[in-house]
Protein backbone atom coordinates (compact mmCIF):
# COMPACT_ATOMS: atom_id res chain seq x y z
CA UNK A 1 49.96 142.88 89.36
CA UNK A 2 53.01 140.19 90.45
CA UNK A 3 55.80 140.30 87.98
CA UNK A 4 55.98 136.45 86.15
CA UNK A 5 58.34 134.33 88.09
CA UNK A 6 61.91 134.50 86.31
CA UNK A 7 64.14 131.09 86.09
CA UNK A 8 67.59 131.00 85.13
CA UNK A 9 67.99 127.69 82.88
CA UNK A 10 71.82 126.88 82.89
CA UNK A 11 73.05 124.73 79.93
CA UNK A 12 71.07 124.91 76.59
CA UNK A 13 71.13 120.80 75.78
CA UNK A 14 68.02 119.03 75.04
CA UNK A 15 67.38 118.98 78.72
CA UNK A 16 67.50 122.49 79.33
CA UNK A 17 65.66 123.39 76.54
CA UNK A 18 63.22 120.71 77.31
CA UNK A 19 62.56 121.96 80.60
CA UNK A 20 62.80 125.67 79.57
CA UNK A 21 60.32 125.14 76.79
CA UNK A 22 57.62 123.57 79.02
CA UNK A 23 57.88 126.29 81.24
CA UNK A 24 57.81 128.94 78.78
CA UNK A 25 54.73 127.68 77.18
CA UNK A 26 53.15 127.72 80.93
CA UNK A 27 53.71 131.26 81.40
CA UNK A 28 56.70 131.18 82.99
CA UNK A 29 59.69 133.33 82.07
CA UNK A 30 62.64 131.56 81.05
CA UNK A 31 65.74 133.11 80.46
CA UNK A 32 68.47 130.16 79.35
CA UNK A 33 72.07 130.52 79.62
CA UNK A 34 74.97 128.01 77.95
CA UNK A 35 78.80 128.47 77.46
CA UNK A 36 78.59 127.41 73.97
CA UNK A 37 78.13 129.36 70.73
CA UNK A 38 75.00 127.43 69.62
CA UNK A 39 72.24 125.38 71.40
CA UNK A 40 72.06 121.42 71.64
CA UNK A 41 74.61 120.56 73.71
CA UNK A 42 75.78 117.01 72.98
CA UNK A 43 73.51 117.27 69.84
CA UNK A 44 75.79 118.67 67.90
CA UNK A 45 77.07 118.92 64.56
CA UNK A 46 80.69 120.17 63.31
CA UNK A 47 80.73 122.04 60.00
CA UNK A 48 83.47 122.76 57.33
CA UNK A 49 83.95 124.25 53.71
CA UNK A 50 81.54 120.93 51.64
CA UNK A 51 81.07 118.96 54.81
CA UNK A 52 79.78 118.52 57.84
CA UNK A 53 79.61 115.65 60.73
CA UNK A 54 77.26 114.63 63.45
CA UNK A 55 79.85 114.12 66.31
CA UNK A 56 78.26 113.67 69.20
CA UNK A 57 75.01 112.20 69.26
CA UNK A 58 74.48 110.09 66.43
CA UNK A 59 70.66 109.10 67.05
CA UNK A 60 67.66 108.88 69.44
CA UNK A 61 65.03 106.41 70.04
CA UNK A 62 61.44 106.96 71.47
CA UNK A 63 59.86 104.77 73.67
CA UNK A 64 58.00 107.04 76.34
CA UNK A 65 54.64 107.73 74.64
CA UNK A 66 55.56 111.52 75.33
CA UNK A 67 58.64 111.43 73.84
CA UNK A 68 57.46 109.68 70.80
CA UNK A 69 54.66 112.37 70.42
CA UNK A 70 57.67 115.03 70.73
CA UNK A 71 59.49 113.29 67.81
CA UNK A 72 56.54 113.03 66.41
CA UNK A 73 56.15 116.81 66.22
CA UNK A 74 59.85 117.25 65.13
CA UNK A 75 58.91 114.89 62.06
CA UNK A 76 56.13 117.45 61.23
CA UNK A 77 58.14 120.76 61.38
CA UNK A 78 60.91 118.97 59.53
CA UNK A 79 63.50 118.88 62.25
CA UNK A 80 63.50 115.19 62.10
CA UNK A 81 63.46 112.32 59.90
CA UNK A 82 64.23 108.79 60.03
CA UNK A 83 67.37 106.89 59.70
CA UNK A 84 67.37 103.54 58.66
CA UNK A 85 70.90 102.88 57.99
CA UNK A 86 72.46 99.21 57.00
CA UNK A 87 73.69 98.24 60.18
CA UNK A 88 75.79 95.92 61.63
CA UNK A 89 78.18 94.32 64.67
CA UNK A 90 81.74 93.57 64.98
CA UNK A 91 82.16 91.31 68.00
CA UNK A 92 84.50 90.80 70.25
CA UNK A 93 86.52 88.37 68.12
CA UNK A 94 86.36 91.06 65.14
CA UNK A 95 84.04 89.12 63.15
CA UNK A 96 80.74 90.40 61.72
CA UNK A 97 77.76 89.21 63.69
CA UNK A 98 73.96 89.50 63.00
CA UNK A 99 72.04 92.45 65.23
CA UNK A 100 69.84 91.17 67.10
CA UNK A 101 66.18 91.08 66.26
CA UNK A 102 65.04 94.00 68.50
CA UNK A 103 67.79 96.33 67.27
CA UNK A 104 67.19 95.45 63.88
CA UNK A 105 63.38 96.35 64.87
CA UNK A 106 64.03 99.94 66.55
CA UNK A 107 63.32 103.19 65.07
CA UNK A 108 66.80 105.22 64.85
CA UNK A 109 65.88 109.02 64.45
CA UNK A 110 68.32 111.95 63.71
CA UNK A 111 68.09 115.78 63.41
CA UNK A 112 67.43 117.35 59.63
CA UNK A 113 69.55 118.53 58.22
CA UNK A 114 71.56 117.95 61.16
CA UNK A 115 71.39 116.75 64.64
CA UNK A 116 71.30 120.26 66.12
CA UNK A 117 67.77 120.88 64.11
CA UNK A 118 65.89 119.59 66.79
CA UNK A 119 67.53 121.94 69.74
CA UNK A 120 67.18 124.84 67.33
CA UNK A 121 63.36 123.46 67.03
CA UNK A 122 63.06 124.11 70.89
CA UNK A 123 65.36 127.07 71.94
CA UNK A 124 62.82 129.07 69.40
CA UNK A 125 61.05 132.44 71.22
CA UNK A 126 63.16 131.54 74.21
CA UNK A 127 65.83 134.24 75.77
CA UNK A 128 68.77 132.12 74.68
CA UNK A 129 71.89 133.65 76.04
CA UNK A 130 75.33 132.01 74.30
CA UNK A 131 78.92 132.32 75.60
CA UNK A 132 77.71 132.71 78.91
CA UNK A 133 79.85 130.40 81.58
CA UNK A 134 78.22 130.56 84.73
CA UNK A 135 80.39 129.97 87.29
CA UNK A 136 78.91 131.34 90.60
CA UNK A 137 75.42 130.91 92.22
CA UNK A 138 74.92 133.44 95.06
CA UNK A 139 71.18 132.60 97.33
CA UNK A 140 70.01 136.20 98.39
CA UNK A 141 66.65 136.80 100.45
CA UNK A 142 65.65 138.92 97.00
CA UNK A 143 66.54 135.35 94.97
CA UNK A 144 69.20 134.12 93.11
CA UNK A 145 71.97 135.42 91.63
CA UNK A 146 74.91 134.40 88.60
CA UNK A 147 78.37 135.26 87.69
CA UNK A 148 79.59 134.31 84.13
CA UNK A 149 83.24 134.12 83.62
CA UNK A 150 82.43 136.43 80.27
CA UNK A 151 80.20 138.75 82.10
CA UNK A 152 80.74 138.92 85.62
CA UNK A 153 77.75 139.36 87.91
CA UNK A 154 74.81 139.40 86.02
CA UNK A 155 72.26 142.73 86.45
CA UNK A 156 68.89 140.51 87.12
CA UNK A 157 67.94 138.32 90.04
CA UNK A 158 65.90 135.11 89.44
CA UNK A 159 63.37 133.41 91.61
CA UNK A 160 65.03 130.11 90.95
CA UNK A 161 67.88 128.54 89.05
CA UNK A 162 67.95 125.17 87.13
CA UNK A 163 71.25 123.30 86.19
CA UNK A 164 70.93 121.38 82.82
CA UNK A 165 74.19 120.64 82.84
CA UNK A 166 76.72 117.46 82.83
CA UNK A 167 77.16 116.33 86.66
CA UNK A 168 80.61 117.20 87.19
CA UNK A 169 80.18 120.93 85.88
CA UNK A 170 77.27 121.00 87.91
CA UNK A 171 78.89 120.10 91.28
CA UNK A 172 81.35 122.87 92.18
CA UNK A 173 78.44 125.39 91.60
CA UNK A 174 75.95 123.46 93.51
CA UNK A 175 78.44 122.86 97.11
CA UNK A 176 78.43 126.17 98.17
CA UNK A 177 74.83 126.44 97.96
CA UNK A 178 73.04 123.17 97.59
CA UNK A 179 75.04 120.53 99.51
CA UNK A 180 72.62 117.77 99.27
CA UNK A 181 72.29 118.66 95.29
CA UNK A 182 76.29 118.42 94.95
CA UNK A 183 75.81 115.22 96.23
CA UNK A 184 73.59 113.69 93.66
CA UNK A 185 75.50 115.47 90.93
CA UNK A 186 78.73 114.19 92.51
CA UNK A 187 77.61 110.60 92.32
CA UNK A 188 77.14 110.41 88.90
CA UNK A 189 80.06 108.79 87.05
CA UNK A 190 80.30 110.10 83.03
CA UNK A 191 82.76 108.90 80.77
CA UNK A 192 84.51 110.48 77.97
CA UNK A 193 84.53 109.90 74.29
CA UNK A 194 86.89 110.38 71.75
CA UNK A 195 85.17 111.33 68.03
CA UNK A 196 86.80 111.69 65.26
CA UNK A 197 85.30 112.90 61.70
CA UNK A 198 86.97 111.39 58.85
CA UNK A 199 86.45 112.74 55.67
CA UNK A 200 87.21 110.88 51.77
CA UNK A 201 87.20 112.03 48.06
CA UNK A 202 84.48 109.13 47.34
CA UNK A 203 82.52 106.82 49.22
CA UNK A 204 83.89 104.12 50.65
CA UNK A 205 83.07 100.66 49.17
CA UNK A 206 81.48 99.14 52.69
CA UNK A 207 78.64 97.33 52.58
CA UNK A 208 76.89 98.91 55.83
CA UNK A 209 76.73 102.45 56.96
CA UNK A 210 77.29 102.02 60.98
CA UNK A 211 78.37 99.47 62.95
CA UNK A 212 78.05 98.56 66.73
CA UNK A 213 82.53 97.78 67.40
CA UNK A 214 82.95 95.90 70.23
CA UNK A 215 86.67 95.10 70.52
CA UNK A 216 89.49 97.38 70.19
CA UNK A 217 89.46 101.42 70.53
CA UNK A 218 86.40 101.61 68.48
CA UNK A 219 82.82 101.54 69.63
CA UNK A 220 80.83 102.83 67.01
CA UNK A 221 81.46 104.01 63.32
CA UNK A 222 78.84 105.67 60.89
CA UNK A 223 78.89 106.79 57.44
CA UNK A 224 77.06 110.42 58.51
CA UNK A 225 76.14 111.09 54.66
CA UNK A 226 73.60 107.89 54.74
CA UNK A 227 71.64 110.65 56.89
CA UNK A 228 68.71 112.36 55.81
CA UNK A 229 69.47 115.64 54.53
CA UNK A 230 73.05 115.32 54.28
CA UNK A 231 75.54 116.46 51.24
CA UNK A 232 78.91 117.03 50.40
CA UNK A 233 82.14 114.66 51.43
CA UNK A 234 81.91 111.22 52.25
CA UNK A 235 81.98 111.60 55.78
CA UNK A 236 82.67 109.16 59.23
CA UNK A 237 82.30 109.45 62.26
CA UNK A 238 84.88 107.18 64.84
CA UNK A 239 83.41 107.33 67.85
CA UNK A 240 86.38 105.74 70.30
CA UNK A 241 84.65 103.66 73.21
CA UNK A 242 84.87 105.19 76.75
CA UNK A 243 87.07 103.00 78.46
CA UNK A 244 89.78 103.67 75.98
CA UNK A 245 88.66 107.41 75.85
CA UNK A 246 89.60 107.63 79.69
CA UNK A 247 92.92 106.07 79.14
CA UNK A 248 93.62 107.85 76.70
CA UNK A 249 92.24 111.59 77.90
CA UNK A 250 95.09 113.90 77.64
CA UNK A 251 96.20 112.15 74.41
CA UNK A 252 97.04 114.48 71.10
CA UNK A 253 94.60 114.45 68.84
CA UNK A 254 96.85 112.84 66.31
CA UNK A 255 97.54 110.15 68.21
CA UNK A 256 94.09 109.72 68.72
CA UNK A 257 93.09 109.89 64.96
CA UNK A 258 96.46 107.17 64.01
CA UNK A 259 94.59 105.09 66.92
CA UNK A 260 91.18 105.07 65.45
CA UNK A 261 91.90 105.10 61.88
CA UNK A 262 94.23 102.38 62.17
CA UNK A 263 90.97 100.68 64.24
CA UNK A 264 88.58 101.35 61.23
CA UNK A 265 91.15 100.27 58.57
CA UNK A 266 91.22 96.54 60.18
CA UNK A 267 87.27 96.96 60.29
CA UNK A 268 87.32 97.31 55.90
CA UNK A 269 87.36 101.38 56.19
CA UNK A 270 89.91 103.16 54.58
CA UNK A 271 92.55 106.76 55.51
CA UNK A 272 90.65 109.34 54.97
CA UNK A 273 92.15 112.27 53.32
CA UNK A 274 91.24 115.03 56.08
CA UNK A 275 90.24 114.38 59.81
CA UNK A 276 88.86 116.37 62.92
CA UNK A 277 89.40 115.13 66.30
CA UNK A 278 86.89 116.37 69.31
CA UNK A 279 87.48 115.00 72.94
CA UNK A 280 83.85 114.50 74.64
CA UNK A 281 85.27 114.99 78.74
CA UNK A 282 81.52 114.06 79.75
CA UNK A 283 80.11 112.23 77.35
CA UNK A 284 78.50 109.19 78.53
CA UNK A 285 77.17 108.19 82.14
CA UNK A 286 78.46 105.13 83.44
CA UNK A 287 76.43 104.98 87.11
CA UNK A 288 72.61 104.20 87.59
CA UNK A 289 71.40 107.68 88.65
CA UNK A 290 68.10 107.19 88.18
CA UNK A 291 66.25 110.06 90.30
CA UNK A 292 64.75 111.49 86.73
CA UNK A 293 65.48 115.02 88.29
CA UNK A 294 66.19 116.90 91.34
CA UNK A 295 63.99 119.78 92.51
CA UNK A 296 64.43 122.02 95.95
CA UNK A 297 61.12 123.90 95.85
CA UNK A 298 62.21 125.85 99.04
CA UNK A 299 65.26 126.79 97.75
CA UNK A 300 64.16 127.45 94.02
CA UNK A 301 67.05 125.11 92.40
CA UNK A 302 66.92 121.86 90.42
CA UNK A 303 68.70 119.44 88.82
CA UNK A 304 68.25 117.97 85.09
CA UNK A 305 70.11 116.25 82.72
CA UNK A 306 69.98 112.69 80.60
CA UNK A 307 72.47 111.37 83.83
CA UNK A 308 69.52 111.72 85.49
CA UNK A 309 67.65 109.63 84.26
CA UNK A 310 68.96 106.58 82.77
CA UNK A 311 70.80 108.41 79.46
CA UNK A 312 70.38 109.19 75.64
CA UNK A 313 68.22 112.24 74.09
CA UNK A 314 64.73 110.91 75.56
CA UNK A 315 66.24 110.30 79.06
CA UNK A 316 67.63 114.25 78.52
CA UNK A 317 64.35 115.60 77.14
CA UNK A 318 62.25 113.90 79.87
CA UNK A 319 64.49 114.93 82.54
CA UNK A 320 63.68 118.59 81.62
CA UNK A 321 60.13 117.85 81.39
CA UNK A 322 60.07 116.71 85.26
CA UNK A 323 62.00 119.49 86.45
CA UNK A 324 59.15 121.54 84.70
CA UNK A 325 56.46 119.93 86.31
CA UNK A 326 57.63 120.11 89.54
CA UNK A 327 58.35 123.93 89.17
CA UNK A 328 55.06 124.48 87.94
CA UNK A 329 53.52 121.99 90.56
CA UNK A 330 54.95 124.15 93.28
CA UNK A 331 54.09 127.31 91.18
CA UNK A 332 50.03 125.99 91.32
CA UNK A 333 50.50 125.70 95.23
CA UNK A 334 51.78 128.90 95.94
């Protein structure tokens, strides 16, 4: 009998898991590598002794019927729930202004209990391998081969490889191999983001629980214990917004944190009495690359990733889902 085919998913985000998932449940065999200690990527979730802080993505929205059905089954194992915080907007003058009708209409979802609970969710069964950097992709006649910075060479070849990963780390890998690939990857543009998680004794006497900022360092601010699921210390997260994030890159963290806290003090917050700083280097993408994601059948390597296709959690998790499909469409043919 053939052997399954064997894919090497790089990057365990909601993209790659997405798109390892699918082709897991098709038969395929998956094995999924990422640098990190945990799954989720930019779904993630920073944890101390009575606290803990969503600091990268702070929601996700469903609009593609299959992604709402997706959400829909996180809601039923649990991994989900919705958030309907008291929201508001700080304009550009400073001054609280209404949200508009359709955002005060939109269904704001996060991860229970936190927003790594829906990666978790999908990386289950799969051959999840953590602290594994790849950082060479080798094209053989026998198929394809990786180097980890941790491991070295790795023992198994793979029929094809798929990069789920943010489109800068994915373009030194990709030019020695896949040219045309390092250009698409190369022509996204993502921006950084500053977060910082700010931590009190007692809540804080506000009258919303996130706020869209847009003047000053700030671009968004959320009380993270109006979350379902959450406990322990009244808890913020600062996000800083990417234009002031770039200019302010190789900054100290506590120059960052003065910055920002000093930001969300003239906004009615107060100085919290501990505070964690995390620098996002590719956090948001700031070009329309739009091609959903890339696939070489030929060659056995694709693209996915939300900077793909368009942003945000559903853009990531439909991304994955494409790559997928055309795997397996190319799978049915051969």
């Amino acid at each position: 009998m053939t052997p399954p085919l064997h894919y090497a998913v790089v990057g365990a985000g909601i993209a790659g898991l997405s798109c390892a998932r699918a082709l897991t449940d098709a038969g395929v065999r998956v094995t999924v590598l990422d640098k990190g200690r945990g799954s989720g990527g930019r779904m993630s979730t920073r944890r101390g002794e009575g606290w803990a802080c969503d600091h990268g993505a702070q929601y996700f929205t469903a609009r593609d019927p299959r992604f709402r059905a997706e959400v829909a089954r996180w809601l039923a194992a649990g991994v989900a729930a919705r958030w309907q915080p008291r929201l508001t907007v700080f304009g550009a003058d400073g001054r609280r202004a209404a949200l508009g009708e359709a955002g005060a209409a939109l269904a704001r979802h996060v991860g229970t209990p936190r927003m790594t609970a829906p990666a978790r969710h999908l990386a289950e069964g799969l051959n999840l391998r953590l602290q594994a950097t790849v950082n060479a992709l080798y094209c053989y006649d026998h198929g394809w081969e990786l180097a980890t910075a941790e491991h070295g060479l790795l023992p198994e070849a793979f029929d094809g490889v798929l990069l789920a990963l943010p489109a800068p780390q994915a373009v030194p890998l990709l030019q020695p191999v896949a040219p045309d690939l390092a250009a698409i990857a190369g022509a996204a543009r993502m921006q950084a983001c500053w977060a910082l998680m700010a931590r009190f004794d007692a809540p804080l006497a506000l009258d919303f629980d996130a706020a869209f900022v847009n003047h000053g360092p700030l671009r968004w601010i959320a009380r993270d214990t109006s979350k379902p699921g959450r406990a322990g210390m009244e808890t913020w997260t600062l996000h800083a917004s990417p234009a002031w994030s770039e200019a302010h890159l190789e900054e100290t963290p506590e120059r960052v944190a003065s910055a920002l806290i000093a930001a969300f003090r003239a906004l009615g917050g107060e100085s919290p009495v501990l505070w964690s700083a995390h620098r996002w280097r590719y956090a948001i993408t700031a070009s329309a690359v739009t091609e959903g994601c890339a696939w070489r059948a030929g060659d056995g390597i694709g693209l996915c990733g939300d900077w793909l296709n368009g942003g945000r959690v559903e853009g990531a998790w439909l991304s994955g889902q494409a790559l997928a499909h055309g795997v397996l469409a190319e799978r049915a043919l051969a």
